[in-house]
PDB file of N, CA and C in Angstrom:
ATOM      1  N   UNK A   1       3.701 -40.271   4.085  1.00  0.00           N
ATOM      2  CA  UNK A   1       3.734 -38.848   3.734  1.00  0.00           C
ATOM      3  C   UNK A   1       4.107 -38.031   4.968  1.00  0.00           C
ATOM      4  N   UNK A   2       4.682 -37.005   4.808  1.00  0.00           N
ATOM      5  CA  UNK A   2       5.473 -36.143   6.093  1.00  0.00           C
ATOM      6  C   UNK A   2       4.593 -35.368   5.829  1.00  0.00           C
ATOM      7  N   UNK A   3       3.983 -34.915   7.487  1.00  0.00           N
ATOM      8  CA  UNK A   3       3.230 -34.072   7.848  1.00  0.00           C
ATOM      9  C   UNK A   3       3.796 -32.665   8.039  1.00  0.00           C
ATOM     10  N   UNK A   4       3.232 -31.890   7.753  1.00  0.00           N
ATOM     11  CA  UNK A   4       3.554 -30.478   7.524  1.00  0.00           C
ATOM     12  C   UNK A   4       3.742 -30.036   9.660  1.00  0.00           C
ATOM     13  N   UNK A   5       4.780 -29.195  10.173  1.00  0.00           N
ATOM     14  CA  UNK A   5       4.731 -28.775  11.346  1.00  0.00           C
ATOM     15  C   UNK A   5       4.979 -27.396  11.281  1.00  0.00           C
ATOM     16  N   UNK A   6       4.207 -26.603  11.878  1.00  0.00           N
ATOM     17  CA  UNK A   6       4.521 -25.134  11.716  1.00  0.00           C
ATOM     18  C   UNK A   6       4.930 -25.046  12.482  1.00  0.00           C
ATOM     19  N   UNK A   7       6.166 -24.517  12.569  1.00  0.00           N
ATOM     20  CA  UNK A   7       7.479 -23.726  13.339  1.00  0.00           C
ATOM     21  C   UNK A   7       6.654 -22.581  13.706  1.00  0.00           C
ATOM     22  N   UNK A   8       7.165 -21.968  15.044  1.00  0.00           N
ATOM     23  CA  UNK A   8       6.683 -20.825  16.269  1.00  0.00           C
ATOM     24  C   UNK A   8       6.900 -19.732  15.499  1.00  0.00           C
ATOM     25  N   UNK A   9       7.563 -19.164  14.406  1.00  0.00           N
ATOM     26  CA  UNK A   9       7.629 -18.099  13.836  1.00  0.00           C
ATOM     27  C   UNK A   9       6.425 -17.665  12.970  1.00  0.00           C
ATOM     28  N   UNK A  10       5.875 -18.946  12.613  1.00  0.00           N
ATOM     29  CA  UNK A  10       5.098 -18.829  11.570  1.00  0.00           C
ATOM     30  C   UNK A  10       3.414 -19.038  12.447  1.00  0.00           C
ATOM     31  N   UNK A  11       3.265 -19.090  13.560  1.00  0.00           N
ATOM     32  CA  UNK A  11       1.919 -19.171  14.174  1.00  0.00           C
ATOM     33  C   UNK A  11       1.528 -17.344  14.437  1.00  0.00           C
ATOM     34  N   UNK A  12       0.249 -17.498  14.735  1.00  0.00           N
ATOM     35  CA  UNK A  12      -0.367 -15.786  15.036  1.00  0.00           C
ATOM     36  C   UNK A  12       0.063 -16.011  16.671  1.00  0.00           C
ATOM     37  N   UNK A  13       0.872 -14.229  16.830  1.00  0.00           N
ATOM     38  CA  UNK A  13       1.015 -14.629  18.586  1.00  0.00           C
ATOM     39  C   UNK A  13      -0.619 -13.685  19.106  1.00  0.00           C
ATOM     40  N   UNK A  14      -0.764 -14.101  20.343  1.00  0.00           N
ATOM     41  CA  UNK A  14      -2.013 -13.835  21.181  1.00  0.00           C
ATOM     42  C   UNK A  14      -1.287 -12.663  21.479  1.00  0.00           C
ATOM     43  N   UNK A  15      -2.014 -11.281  21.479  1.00  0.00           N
ATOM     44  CA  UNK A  15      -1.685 -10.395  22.145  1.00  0.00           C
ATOM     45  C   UNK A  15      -2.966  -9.027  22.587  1.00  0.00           C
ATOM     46  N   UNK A  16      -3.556  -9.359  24.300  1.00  0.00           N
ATOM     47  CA  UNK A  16      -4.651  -8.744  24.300  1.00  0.00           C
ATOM     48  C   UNK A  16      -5.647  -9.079  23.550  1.00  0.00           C
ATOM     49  N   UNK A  17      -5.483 -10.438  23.246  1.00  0.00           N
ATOM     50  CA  UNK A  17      -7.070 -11.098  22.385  1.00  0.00           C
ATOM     51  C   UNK A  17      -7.485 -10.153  21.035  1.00  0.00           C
ATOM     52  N   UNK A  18      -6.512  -9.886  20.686  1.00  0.00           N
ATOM     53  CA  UNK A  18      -6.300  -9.612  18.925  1.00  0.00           C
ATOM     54  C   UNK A  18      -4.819 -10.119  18.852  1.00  0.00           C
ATOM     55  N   UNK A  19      -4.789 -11.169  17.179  1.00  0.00           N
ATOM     56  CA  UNK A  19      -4.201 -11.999  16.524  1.00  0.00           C
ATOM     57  C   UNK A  19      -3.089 -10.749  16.243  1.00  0.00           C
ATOM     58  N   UNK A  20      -1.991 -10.951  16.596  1.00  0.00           N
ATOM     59  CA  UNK A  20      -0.951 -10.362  15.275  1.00  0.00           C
ATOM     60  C   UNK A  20       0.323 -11.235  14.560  1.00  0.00           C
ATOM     61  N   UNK A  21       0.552 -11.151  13.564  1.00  0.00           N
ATOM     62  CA  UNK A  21       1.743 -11.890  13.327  1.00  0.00           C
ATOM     63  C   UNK A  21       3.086 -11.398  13.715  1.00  0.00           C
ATOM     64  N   UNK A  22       3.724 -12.389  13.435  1.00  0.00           N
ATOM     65  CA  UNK A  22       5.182 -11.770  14.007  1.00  0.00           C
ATOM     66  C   UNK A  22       5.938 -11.663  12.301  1.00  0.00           C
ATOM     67  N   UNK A  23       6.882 -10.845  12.184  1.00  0.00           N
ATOM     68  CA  UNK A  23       7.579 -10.198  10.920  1.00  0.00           C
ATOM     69  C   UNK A  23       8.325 -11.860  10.453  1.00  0.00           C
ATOM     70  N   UNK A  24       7.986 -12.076   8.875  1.00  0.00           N
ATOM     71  CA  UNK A  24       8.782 -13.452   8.318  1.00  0.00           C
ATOM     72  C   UNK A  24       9.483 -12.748   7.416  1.00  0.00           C
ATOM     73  N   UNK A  25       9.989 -13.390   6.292  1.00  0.00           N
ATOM     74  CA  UNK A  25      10.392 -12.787   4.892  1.00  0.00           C
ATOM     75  C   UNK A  25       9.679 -12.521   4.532  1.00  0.00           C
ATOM     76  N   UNK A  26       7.917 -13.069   4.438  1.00  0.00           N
ATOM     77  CA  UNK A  26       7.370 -13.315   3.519  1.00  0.00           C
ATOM     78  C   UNK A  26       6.330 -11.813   3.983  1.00  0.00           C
ATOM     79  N   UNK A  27       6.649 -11.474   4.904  1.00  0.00           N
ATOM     80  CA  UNK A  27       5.631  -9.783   5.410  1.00  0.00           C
ATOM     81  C   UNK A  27       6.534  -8.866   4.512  1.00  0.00           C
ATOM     82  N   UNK A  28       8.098  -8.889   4.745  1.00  0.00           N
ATOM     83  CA  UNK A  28       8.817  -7.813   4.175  1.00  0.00           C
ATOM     84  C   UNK A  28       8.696  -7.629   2.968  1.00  0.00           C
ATOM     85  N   UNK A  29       8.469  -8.558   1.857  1.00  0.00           N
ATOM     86  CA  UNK A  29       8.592  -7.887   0.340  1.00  0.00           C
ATOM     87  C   UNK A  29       6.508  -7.047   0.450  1.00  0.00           C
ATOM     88  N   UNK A  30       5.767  -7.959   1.091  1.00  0.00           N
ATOM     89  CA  UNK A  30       4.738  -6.938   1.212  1.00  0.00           C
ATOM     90  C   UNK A  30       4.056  -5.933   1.382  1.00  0.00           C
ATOM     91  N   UNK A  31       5.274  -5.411   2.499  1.00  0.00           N
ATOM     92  CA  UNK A  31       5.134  -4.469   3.035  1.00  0.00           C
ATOM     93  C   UNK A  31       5.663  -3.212   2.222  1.00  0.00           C
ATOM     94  N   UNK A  32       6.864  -3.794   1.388  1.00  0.00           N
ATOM     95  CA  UNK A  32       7.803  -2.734   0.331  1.00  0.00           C
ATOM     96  C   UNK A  32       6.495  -3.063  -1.033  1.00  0.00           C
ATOM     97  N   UNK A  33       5.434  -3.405  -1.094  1.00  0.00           N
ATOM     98  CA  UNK A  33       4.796  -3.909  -2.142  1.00  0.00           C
ATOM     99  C   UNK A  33       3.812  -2.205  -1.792  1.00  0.00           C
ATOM    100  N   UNK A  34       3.634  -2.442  -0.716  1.00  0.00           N
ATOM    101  CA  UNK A  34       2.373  -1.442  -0.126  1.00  0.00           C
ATOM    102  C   UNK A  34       3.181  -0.606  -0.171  1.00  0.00           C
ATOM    103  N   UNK A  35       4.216  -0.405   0.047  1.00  0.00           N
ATOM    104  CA  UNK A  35       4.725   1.326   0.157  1.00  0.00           C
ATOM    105  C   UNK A  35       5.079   1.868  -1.571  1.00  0.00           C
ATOM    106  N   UNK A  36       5.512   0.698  -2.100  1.00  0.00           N
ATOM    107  CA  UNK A  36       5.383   1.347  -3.674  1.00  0.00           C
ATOM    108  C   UNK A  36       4.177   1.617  -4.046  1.00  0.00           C
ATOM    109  N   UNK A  37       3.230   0.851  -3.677  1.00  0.00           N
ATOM    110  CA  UNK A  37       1.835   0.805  -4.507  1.00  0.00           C
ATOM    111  C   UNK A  37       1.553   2.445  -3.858  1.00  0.00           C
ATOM    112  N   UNK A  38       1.473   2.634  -2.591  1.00  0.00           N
ATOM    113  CA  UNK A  38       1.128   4.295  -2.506  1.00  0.00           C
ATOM    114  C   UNK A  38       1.766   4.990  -2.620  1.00  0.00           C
ATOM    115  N   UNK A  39       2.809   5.026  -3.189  1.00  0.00           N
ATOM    116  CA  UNK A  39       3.939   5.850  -3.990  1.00  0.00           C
ATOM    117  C   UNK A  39       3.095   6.757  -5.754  1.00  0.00           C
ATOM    118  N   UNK A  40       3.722   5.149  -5.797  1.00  0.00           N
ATOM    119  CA  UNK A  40       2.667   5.447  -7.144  1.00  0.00           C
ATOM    120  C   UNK A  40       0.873   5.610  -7.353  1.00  0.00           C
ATOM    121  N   UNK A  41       0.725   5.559  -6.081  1.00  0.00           N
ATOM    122  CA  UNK A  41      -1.007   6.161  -6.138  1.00  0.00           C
ATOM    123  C   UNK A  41      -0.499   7.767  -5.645  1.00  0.00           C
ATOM    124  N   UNK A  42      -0.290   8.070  -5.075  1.00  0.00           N
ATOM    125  CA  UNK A  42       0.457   9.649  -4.930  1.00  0.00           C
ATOM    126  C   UNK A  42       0.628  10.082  -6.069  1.00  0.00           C
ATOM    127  N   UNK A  43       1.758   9.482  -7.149  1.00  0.00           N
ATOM    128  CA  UNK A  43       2.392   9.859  -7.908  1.00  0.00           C
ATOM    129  C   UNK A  43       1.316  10.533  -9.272  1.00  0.00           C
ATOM    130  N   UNK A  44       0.358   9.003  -9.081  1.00  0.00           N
ATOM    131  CA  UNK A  44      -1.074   9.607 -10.327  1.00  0.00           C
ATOM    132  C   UNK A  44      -1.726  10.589 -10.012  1.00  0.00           C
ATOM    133  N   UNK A  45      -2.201  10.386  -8.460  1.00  0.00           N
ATOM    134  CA  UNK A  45      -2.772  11.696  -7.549  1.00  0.00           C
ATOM    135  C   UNK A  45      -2.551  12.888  -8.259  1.00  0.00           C
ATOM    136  N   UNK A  46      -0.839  13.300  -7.981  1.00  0.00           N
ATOM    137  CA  UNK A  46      -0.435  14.486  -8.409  1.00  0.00           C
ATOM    138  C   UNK A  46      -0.262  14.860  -9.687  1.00  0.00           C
ATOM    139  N   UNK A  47      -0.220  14.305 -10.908  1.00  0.00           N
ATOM    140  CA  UNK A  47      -0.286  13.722 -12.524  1.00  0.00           C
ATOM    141  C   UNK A  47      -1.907  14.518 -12.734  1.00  0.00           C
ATOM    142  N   UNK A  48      -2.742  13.779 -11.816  1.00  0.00           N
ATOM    143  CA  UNK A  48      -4.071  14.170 -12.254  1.00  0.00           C
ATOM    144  C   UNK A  48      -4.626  15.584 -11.791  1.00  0.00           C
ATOM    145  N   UNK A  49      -4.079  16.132 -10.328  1.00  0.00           N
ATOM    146  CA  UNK A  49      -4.435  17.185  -9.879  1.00  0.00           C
ATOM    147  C   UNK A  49      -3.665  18.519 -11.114  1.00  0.00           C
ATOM    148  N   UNK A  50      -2.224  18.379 -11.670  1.00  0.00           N
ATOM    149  CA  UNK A  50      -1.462  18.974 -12.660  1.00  0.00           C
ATOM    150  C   UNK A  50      -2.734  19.029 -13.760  1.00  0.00           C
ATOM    151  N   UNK A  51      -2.464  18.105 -14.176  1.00  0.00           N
ATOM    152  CA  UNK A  51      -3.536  18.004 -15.520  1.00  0.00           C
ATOM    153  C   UNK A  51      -4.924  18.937 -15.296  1.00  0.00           C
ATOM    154  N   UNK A  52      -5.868  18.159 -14.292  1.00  0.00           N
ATOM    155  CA  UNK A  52      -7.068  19.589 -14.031  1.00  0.00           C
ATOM    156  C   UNK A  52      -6.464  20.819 -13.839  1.00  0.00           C
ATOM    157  N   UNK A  53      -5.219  21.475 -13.440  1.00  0.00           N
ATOM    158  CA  UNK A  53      -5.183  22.369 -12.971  1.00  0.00           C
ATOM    159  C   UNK A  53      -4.713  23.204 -14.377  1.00  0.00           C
ATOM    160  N   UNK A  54      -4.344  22.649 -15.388  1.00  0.00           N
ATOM    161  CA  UNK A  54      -3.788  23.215 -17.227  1.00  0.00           C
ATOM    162  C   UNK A  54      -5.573  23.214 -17.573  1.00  0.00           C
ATOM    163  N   UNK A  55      -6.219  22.133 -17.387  1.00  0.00           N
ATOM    164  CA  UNK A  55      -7.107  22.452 -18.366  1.00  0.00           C
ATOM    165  C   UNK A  55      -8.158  23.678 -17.524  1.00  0.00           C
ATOM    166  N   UNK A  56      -7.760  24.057 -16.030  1.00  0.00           N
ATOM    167  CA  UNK A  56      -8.748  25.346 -15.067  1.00  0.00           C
ATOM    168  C   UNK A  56      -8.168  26.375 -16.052  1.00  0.00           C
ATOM    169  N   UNK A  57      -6.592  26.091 -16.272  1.00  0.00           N
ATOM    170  CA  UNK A  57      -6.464  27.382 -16.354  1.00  0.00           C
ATOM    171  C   UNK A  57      -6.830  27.649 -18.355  1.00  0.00           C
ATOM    172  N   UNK A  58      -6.410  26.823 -18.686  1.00  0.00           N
ATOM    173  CA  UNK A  58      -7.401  27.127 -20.139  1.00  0.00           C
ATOM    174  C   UNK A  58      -8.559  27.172 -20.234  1.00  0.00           C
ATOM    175  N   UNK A  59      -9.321  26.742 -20.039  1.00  0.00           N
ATOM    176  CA  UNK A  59     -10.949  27.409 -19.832  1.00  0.00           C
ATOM    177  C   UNK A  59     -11.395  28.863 -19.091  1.00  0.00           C
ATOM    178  N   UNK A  60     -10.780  29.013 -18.351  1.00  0.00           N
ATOM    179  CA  UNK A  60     -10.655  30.269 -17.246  1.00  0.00           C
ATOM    180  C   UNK A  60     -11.115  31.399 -17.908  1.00  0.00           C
ATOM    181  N   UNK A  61      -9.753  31.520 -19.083  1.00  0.00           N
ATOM    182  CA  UNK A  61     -10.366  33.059 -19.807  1.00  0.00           C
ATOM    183  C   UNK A  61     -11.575  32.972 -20.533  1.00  0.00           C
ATOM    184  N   UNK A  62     -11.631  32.095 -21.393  1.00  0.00           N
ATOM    185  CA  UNK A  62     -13.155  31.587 -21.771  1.00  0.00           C
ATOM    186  C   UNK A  62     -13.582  32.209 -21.146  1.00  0.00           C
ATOM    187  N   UNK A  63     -14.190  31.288 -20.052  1.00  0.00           N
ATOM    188  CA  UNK A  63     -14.889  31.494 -18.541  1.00  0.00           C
ATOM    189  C   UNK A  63     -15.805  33.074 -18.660  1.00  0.00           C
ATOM    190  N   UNK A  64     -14.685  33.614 -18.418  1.00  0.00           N
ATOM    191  CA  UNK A  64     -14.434  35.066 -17.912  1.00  0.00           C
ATOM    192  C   UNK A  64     -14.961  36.252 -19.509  1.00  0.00           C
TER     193      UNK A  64
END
């Protein structure tokens, strides 16, 4: 059976005694994963702040 060897791209480099990785393919679609995902957490954000802000203003006169 062939033993698995991890190639230098794929190890954590030492830097100041915190681990960081170095950029593969496999960081880049993640990274575009995280920037959509808070896209679209923004996007509900603002969906939901709209929405409370129709139903402030229909209750309002009530209110008043």
């Amino acid at each position: 059976m062939e033993e698995d060897v991890m190639d230098e791209t794929d190890s954590d480099v030492k830097d100041n005694g915190r681990s960081s990785y170095r950029m593969t393919d496999e960081t880049i679609p993640m990274q575009k994963l995280l920037e959509q995902f808070e896209k679209a957490r923004l996007q509900e954000r603002h969906l939901r702040k709209k929405e409370l802000m129709k139903l402030v203003e229909t209750m309002l006169p009530i209110a008043v």
